[in-house]
Protein backbone atom coordinates (compact mmCIF):
# COMPACT_ATOMS: atom_id res chain seq x y z
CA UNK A 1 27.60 -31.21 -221.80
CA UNK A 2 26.78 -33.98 -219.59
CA UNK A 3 28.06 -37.59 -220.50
CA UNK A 4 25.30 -40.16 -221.31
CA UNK A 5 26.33 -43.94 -220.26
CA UNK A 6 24.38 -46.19 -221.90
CA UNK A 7 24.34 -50.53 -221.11
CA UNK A 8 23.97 -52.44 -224.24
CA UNK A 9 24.29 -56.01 -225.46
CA UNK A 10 25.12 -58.12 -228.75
CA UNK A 11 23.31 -61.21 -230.18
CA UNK A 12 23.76 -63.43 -233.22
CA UNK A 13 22.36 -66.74 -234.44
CA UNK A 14 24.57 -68.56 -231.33
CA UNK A 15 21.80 -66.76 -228.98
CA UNK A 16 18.76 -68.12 -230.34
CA UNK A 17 16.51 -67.68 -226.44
CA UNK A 18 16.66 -64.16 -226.11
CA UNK A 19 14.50 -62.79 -223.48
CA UNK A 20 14.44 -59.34 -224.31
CA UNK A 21 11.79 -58.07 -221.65
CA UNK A 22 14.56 -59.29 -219.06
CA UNK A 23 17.34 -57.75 -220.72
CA UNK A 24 15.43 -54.26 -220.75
CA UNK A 25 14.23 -54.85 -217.05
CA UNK A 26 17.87 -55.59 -216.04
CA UNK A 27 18.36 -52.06 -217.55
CA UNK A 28 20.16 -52.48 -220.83
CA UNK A 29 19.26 -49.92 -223.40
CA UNK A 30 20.34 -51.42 -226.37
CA UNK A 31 20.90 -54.43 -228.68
CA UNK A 32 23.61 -54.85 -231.50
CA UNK A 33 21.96 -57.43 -233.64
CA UNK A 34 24.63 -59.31 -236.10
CA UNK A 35 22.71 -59.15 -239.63
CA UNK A 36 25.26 -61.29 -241.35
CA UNK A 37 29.33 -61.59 -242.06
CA UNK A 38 29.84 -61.30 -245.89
CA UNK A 39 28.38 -61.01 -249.48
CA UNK A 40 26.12 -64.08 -250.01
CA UNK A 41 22.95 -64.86 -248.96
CA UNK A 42 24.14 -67.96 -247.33
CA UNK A 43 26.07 -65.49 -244.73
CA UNK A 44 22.77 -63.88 -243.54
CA UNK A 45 22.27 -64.33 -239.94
CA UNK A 46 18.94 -66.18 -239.76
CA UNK A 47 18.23 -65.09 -236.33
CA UNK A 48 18.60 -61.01 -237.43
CA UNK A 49 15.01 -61.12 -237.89
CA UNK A 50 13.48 -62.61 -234.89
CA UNK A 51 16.39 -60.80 -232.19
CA UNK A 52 15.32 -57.49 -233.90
CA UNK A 53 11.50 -57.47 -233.33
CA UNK A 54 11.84 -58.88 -229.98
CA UNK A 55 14.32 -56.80 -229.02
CA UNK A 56 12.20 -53.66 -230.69
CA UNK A 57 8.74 -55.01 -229.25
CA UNK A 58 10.97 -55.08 -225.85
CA UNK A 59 11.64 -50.91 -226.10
CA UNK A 60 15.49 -51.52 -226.52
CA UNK A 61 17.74 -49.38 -229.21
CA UNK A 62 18.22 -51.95 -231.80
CA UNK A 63 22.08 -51.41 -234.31
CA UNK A 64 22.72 -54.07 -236.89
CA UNK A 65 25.96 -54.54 -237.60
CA UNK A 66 27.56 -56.21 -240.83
CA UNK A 67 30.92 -57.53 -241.17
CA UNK A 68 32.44 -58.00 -244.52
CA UNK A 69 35.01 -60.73 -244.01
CA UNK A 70 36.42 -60.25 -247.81
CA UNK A 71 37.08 -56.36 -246.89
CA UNK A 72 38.46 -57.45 -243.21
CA UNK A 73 40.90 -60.32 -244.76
CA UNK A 74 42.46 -57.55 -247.52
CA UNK A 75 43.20 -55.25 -244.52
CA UNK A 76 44.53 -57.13 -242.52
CA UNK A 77 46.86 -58.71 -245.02
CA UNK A 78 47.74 -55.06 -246.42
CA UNK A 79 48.84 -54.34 -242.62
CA UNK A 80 50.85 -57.31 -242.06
CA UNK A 81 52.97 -56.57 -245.22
């Protein structure tokens, strides 16, 4: 089976002039696009939207990734102990 390398990237609100077209023409394949960090609405990334048609209009692989900080805190406090 042959190994498949692929280039990707990650965006969030903090990277709000994304030129997609360049990053696929500098030959990234993909995009993880942060959709938000925890259980209210407030915690939504506001730029999920926008990065993921641009990046989709652009021909990249487009993941959205979700972080639940409640979950995160709990483990990391049950590993500590």
């Amino acid at each position: 089976m042959a190994t498949v390398l692929m280039k990707g990237i990650d965006v969030s609100k903090y990277q709000t002039k994304v030129d997609f077209n360049k990053v696929k023409k500098a030959g990234y394949d993909f995009v993880i696009i942060k959709a938000g960090h925890g259980q209210y609405e407030s915690q939504i990334d506001p730029m999920f939207d926008a990065h993921y048609r641009a990046a989709k209009a652009a021909g990249l692989k487009v993941v959205g990734t979700h972080l639940d900080m409640n979950s995160l805190e709990k483990d990391i406090e049950e590993t500590v102990r």
